[in-house]
Protein backbone atom coordinates (compact mmCIF):
# COMPACT_ATOMS: atom_id res chain seq x y z
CA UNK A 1 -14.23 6.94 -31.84
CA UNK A 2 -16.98 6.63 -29.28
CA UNK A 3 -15.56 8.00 -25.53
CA UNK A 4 -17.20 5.85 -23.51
CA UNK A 5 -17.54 2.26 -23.45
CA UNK A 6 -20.73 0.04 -24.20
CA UNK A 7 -23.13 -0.40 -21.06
CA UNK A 8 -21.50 -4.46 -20.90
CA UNK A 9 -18.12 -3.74 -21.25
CA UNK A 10 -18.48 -0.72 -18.56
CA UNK A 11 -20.45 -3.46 -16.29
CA UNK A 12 -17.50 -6.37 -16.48
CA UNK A 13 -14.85 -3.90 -15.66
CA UNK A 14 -17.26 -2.50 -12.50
CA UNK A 15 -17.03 -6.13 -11.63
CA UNK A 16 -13.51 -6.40 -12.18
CA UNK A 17 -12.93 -3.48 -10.08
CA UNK A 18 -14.91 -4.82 -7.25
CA UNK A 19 -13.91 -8.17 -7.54
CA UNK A 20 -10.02 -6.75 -6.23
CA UNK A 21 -11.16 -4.56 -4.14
CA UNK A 22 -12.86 -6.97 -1.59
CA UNK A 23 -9.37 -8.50 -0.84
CA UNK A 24 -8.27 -4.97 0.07
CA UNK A 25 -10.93 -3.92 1.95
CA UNK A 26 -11.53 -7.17 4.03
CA UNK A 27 -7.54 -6.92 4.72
CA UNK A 28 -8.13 -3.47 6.48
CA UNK A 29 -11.44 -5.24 8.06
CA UNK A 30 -9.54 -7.92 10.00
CA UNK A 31 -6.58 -5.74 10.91
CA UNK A 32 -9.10 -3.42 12.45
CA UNK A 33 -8.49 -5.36 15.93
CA UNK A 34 -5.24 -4.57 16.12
CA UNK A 35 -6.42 -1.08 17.15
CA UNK A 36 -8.80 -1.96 19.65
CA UNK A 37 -8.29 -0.60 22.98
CA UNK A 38 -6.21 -3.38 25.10
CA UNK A 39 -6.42 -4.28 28.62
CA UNK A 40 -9.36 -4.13 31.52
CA UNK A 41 -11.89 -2.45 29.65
CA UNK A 42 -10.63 -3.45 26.02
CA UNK A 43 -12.64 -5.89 23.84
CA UNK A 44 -11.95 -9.89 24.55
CA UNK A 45 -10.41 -11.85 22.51
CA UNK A 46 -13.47 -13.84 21.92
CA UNK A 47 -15.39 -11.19 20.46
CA UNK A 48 -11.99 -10.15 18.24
CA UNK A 49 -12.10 -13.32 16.77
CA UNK A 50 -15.67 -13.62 15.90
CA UNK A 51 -15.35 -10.20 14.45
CA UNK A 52 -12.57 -11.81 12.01
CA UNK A 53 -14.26 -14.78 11.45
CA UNK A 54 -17.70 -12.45 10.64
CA UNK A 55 -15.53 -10.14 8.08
CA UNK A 56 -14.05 -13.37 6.70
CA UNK A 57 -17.47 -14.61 6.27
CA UNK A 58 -18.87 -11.50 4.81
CA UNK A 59 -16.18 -11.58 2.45
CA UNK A 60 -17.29 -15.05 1.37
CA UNK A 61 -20.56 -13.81 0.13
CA UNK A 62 -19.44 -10.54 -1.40
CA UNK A 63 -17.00 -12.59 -3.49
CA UNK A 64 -20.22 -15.21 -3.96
CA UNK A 65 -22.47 -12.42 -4.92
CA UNK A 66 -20.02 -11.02 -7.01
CA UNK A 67 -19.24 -13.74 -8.74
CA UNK A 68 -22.87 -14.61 -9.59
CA UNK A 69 -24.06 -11.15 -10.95
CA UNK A 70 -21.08 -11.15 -13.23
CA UNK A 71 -21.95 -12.05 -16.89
CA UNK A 72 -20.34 -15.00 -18.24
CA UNK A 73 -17.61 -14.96 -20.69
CA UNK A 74 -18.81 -14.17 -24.31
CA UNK A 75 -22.61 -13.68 -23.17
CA UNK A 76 -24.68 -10.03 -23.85
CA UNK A 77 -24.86 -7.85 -20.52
């Protein structure tokens, strides 16, 4: 039997892979403020939630881009 997989299959689980990971990876994104110094010379809230709502954003797309380069179901990669 062949060890690796055909160039499409190996593709649609890359995808696959990706697909999850964005969740995780735009979870650790947004808790990233939590960190952030606090106080007189920390960052303002303002800019804490446009970086969340710019992460949440950029997740949009990745998913978006993601989901567009992926072949469909039952079609030749």
């Amino acid at each position: 039997p062949p060890v690796f997989l055909e160039r499409g299959n190996y593709r649609n689980r890359r995808f696959k892979d990706a697909a999850r990971a964005v969740p995780f990876f735009g979870g650790v994104l947004v808790m990233l403020p939590m960190i952030w110094p606090q106080g007189g010379e920390g960052v303002s809230t303002v800019r804490a939630f446009l970086y969340i709502f710019g992460v949440w954003a950029i997740m949009i797309a990745v998913a978006f881009a993601l989901a567009r380069l992926q072949p469909k179901r039952g079609e030749a990669a």
